[in-house]
N, C-alpha and C. Protein backbone atom coordinates (compact mmCIF):
# COMPACT_ATOMS: atom_id res chain seq x y z
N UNK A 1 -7.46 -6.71 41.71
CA UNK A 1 -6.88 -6.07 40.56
C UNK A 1 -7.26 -6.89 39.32
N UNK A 2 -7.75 -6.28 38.63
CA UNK A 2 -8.53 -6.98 36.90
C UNK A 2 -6.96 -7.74 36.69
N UNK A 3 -7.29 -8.63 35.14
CA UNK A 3 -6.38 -8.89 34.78
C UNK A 3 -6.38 -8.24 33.37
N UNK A 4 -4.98 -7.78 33.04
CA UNK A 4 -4.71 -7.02 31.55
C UNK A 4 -4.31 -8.19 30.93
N UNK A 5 -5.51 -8.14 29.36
CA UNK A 5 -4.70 -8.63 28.13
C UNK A 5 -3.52 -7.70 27.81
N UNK A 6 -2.52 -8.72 27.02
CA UNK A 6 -1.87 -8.05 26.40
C UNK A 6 -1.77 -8.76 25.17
N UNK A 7 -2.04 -7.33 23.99
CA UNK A 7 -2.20 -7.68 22.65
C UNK A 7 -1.02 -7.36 21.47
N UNK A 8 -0.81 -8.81 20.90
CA UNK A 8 0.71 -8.68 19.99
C UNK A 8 0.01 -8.72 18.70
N UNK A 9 0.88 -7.87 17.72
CA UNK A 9 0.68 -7.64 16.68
C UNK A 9 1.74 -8.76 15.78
N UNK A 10 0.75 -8.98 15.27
CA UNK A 10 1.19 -10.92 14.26
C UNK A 10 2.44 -9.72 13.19
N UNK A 11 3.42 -10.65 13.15
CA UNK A 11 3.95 -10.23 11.90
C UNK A 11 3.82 -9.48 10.57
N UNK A 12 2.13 -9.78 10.23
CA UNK A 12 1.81 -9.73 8.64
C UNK A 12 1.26 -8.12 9.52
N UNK A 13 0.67 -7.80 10.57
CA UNK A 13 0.51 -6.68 10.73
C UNK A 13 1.36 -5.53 10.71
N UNK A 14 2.43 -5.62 11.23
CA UNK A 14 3.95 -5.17 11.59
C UNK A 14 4.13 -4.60 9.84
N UNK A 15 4.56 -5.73 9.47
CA UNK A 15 5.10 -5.72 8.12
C UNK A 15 3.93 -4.69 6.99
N UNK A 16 2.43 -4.55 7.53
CA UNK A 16 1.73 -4.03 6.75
C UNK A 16 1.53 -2.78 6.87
N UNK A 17 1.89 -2.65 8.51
CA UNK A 17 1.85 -1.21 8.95
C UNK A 17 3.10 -0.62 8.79
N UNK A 18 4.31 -1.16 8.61
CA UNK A 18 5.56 -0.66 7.98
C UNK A 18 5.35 0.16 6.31
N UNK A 19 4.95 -0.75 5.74
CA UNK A 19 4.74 -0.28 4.55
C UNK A 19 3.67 0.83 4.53
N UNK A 20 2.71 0.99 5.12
CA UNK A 20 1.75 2.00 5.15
C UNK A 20 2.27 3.29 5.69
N UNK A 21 3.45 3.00 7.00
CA UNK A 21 3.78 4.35 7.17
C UNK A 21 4.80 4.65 6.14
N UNK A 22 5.75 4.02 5.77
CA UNK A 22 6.75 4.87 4.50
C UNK A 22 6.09 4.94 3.52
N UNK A 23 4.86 4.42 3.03
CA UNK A 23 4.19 4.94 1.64
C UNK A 23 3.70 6.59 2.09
N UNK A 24 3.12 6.35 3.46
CA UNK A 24 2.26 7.55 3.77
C UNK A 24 3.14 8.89 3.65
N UNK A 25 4.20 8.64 4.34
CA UNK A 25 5.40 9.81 4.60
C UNK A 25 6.03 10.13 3.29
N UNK A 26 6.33 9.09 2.38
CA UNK A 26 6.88 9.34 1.03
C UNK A 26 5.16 10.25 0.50
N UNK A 27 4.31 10.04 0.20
CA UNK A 27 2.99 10.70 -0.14
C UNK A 27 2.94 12.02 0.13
N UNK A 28 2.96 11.60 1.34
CA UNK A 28 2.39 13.33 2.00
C UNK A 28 4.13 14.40 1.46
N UNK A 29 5.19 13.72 1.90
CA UNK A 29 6.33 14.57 1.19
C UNK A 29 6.29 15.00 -0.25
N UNK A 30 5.99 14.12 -1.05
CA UNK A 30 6.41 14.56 -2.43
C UNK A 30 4.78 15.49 -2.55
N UNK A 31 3.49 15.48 -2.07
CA UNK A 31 2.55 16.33 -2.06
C UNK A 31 2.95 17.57 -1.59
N UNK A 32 3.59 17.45 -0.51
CA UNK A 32 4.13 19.10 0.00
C UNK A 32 5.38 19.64 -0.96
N UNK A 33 6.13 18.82 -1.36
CA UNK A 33 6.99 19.40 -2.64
C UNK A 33 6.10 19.96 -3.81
N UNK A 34 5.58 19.14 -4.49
CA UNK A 34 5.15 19.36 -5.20
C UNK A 34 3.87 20.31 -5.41
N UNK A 35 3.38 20.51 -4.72
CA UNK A 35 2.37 21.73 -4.11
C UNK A 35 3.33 22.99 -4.14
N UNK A 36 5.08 23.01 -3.42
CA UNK A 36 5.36 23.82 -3.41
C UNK A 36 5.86 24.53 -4.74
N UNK A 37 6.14 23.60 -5.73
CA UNK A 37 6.22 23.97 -6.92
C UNK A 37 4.98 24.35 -7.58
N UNK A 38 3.99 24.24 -7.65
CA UNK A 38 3.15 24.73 -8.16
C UNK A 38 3.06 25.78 -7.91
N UNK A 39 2.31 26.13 -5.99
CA UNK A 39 1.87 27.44 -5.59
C UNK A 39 3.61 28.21 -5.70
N UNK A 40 4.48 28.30 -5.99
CA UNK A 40 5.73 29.55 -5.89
C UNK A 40 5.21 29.76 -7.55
N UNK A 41 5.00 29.18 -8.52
CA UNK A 41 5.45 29.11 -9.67
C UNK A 41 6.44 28.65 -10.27
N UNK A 42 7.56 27.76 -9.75
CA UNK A 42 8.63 27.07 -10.34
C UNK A 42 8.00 25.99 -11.61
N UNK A 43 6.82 25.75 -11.36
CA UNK A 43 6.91 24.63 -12.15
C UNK A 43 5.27 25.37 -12.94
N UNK A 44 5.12 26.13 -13.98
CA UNK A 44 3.99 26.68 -15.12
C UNK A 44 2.74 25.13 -14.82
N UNK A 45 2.06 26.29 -14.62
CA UNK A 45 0.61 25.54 -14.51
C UNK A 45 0.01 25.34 -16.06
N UNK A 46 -1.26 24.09 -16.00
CA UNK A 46 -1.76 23.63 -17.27
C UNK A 46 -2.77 24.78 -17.32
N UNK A 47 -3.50 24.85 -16.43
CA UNK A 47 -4.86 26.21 -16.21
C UNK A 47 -4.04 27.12 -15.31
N UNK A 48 -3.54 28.59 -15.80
CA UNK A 48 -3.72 29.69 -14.99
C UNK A 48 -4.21 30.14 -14.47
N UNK A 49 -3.44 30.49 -13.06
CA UNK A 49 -4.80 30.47 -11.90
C UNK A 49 -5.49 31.31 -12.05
N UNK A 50 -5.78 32.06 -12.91
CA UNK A 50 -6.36 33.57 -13.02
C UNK A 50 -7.61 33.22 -14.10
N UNK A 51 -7.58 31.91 -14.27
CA UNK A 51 -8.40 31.40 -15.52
C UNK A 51 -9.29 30.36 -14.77
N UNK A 52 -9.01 29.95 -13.28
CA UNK A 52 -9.35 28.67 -12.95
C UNK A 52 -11.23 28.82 -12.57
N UNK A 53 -11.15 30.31 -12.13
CA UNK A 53 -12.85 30.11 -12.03
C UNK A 53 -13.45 30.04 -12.75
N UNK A 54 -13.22 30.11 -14.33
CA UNK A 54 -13.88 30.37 -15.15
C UNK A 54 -15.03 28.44 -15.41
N UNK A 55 -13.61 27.58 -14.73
CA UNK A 55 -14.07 26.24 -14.91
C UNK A 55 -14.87 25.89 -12.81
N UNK A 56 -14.67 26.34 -12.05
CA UNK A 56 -15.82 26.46 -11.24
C UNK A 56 -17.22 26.01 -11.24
N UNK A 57 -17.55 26.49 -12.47
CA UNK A 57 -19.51 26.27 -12.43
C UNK A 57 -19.97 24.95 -12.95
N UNK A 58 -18.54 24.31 -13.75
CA UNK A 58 -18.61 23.17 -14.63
C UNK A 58 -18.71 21.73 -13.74
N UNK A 59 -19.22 20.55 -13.94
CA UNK A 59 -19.17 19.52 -13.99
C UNK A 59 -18.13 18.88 -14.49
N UNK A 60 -17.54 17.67 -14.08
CA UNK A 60 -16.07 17.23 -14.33
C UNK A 60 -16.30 17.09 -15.91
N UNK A 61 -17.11 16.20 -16.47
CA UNK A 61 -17.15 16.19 -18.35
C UNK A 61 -17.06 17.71 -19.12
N UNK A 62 -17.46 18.50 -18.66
CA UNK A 62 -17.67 19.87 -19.14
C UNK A 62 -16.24 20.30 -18.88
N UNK A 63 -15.79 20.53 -18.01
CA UNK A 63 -15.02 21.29 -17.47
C UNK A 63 -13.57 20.03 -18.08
N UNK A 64 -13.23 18.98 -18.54
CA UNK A 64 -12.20 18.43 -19.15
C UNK A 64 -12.50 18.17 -20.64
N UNK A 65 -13.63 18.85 -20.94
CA UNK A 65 -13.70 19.17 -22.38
C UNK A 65 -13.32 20.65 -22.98
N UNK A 66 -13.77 21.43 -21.71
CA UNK A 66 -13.39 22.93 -22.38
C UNK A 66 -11.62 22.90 -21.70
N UNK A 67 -11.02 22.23 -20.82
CA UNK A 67 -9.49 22.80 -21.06
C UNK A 67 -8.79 21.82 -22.03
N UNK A 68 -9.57 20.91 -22.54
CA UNK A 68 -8.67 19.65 -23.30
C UNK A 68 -7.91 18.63 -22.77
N UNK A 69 -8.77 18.21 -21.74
CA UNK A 69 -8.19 17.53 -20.86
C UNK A 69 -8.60 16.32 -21.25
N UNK A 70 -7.55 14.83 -21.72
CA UNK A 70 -8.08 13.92 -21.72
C UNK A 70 -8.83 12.99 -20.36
N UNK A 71 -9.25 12.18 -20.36
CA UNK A 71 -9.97 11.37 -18.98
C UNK A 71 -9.59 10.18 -18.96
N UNK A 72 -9.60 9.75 -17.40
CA UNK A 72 -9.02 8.43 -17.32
C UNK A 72 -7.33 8.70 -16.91
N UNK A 73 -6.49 8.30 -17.62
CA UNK A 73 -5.21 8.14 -17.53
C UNK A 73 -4.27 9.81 -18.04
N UNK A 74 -4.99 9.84 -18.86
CA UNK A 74 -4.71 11.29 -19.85
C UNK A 74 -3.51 12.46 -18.74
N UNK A 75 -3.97 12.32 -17.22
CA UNK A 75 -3.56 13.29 -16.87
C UNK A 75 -1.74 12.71 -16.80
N UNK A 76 -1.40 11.79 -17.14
CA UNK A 76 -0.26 11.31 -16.93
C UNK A 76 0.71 11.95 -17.88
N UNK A 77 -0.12 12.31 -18.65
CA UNK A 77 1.11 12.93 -19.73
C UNK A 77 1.15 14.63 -20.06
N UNK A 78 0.77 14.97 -18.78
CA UNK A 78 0.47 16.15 -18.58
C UNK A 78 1.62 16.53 -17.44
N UNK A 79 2.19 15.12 -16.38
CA UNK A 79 2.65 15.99 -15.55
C UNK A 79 3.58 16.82 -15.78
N UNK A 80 4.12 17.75 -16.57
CA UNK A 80 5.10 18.45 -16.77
C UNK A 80 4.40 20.24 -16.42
N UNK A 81 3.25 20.04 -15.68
CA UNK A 81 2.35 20.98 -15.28
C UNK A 81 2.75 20.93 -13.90
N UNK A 82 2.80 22.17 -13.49
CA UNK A 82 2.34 21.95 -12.30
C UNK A 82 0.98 22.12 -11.33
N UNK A 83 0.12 21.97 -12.05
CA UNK A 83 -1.43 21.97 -11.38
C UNK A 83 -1.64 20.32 -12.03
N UNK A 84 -0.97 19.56 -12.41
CA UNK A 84 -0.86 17.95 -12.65
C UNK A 84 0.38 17.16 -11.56
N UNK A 85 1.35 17.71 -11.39
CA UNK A 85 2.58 17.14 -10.80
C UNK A 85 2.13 16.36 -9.50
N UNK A 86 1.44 17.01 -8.82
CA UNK A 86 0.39 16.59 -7.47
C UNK A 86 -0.15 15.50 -7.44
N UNK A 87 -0.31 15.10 -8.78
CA UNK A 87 -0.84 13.96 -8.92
C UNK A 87 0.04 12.35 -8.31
N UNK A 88 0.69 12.59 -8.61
CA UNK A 88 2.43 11.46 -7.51
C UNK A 88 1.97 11.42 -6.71
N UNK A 89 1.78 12.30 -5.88
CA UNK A 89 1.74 12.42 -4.19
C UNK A 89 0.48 11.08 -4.31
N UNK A 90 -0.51 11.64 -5.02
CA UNK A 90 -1.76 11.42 -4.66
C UNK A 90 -1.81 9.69 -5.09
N UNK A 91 -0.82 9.76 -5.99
CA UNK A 91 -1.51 8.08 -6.56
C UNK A 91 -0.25 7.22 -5.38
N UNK A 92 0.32 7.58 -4.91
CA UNK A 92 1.03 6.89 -3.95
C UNK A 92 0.29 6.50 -2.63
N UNK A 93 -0.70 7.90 -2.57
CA UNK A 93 -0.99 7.56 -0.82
C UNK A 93 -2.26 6.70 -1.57
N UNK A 94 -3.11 6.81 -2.86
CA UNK A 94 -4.09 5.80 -3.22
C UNK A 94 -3.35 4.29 -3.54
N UNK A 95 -2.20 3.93 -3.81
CA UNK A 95 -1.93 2.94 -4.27
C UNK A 95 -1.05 1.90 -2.80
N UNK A 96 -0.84 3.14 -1.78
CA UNK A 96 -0.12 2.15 -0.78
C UNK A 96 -1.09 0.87 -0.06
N UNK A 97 -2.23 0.76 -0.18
CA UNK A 97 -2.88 -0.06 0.69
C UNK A 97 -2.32 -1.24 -0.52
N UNK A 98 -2.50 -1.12 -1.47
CA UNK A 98 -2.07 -2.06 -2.56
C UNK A 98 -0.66 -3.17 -2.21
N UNK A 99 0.28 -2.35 -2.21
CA UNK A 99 1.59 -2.51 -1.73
C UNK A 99 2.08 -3.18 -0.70
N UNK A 100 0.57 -3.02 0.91
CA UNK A 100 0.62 -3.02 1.89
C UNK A 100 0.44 -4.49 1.98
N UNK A 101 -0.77 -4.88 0.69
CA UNK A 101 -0.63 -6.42 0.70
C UNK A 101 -0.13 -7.57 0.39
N UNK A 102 1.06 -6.68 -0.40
CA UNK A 102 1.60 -7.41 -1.36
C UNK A 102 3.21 -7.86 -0.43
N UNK A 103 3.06 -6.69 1.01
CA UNK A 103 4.31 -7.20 1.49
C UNK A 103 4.17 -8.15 2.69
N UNK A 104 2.59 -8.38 3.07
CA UNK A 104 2.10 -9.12 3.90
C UNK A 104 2.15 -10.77 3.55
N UNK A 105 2.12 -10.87 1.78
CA UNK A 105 1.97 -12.20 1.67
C UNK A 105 2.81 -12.99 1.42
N UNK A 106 4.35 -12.77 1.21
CA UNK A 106 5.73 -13.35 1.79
C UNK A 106 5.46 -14.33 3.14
N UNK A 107 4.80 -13.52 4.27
CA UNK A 107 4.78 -14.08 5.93
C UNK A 107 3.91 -14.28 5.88
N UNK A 108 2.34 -14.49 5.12
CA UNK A 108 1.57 -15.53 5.12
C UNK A 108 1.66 -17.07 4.56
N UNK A 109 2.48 -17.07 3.41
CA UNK A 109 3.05 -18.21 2.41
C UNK A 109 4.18 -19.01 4.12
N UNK A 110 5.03 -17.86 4.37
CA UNK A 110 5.56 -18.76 5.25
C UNK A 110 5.17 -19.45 6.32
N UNK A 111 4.18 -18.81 6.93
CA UNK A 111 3.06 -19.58 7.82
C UNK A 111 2.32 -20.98 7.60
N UNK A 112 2.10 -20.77 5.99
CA UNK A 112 1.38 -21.85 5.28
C UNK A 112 0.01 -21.40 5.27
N UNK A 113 -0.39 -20.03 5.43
CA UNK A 113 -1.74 -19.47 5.43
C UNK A 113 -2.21 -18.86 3.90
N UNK A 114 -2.15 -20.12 3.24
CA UNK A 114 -2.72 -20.05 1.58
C UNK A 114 -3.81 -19.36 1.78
N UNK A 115 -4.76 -19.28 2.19
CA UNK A 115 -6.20 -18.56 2.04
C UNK A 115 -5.83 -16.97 2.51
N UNK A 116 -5.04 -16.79 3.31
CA UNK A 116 -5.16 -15.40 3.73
C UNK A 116 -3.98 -14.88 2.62
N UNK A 117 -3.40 -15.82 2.22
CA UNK A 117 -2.35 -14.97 1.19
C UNK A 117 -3.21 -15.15 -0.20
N UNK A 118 -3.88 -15.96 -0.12
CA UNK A 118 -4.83 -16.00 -1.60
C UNK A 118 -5.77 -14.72 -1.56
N UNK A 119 -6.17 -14.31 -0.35
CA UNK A 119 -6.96 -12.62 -0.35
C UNK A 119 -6.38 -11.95 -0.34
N UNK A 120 -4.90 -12.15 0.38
CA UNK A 120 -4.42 -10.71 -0.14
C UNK A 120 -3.64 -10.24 -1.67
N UNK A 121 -3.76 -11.02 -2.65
CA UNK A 121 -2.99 -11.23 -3.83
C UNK A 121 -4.75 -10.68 -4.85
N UNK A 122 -6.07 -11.34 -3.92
CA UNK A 122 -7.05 -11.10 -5.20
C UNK A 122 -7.19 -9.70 -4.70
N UNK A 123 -7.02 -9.18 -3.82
CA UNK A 123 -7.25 -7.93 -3.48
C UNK A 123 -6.20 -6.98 -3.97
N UNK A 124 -5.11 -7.36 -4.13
CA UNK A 124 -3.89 -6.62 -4.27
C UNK A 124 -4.63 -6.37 -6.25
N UNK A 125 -4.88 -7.31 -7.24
CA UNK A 125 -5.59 -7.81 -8.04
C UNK A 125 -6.63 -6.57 -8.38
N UNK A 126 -7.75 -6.87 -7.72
CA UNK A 126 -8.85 -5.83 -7.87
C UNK A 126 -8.47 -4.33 -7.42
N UNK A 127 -7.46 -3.88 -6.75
CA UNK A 127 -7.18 -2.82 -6.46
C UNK A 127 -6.63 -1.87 -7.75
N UNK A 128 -5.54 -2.94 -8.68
CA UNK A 128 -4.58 -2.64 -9.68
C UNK A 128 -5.98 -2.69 -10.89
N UNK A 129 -6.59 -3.59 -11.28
CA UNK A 129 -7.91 -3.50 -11.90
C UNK A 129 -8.96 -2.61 -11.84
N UNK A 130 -9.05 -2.29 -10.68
CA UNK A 130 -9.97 -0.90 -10.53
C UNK A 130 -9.59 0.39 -10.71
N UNK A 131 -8.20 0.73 -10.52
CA UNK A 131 -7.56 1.61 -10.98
C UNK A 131 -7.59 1.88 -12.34
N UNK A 132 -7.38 0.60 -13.01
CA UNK A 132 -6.43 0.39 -14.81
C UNK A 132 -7.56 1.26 -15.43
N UNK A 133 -8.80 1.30 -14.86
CA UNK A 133 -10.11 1.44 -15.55
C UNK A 133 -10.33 0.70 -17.00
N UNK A 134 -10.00 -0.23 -16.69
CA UNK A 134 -10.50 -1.62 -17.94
C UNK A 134 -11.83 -1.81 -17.77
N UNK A 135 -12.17 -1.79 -16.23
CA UNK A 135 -13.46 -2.42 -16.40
C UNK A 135 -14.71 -1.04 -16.45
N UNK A 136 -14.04 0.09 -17.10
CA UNK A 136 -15.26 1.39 -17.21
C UNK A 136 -15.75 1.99 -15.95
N UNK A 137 -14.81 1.76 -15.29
CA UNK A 137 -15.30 2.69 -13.58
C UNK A 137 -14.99 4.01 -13.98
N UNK A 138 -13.93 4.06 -14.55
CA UNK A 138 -13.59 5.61 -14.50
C UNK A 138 -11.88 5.58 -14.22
N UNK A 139 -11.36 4.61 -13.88
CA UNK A 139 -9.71 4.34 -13.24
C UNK A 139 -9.66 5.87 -13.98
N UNK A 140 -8.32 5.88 -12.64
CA UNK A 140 -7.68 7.11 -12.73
C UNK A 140 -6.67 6.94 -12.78
């Protein structure tokens, strides 16, 4: 009879995959809410859907110049749309890996594992930076 490893999941995993599933479930919920407000009509769309093919043939610059859409951050002050509101859902399930590291490095510090908590802080770092779009990526 072989012999079975058996494989334990370190703390900082536990703790990372905790946070990944309640970001995920909070995400995907407020996406299905908020979807449902849009598609019933409770919540007035920015583009009427009866208008939306008209932006179809366009390229993203084209197509957020002809509805007046600012870029970058712009859509934030829009959510009072509901073809914008969706946007929550979405920056939650993009921002949980963020979060995920930030609750990992409590139980690396306590370990005394400075280097693995020093990556997860520059990463936590470049995640929030790549987003901000400071550095001209495009952050959203």
């Amino acid at each position: 009879m072989a012999e079975q490893t058996q494989w334990k999941a370190s703390p900082e995993q536990i703790a990372y995959a905790n946070v990944l599933e309640k970001g995920m479930l909070i995400g995907l919920i407020l996406l299905l809410i908020t979807f449902g407000l849009y598609a019933f009509g409770i919540m007035k769309p920015y583009i009427p859907v009866n208008e939306l093919s008209r932006y179809w043939t366009h390229n993203v610059t084209e197509y957020l110049h002809m509805a007046n859409i600012k870029s970058g951050w712009g859509w934030v002050g829009m959510l009072g749309y509901g073809d914008f509101i969706n946007f929550i859902g979405i920056i939650i399930l993009a921002g949980v890996t963020a979060f995920c590291y930030l609750a990992i490095i409590p139980a690396l510090l306590k370990k005394k594992d400075r280097v693995y908590a020093a990556l997860a802080f520059l990463e936590v770092l470049i995640l929030v930076l790549a987003a901000s779009g400071l550095l001209g990526s495009g952050g959203h």
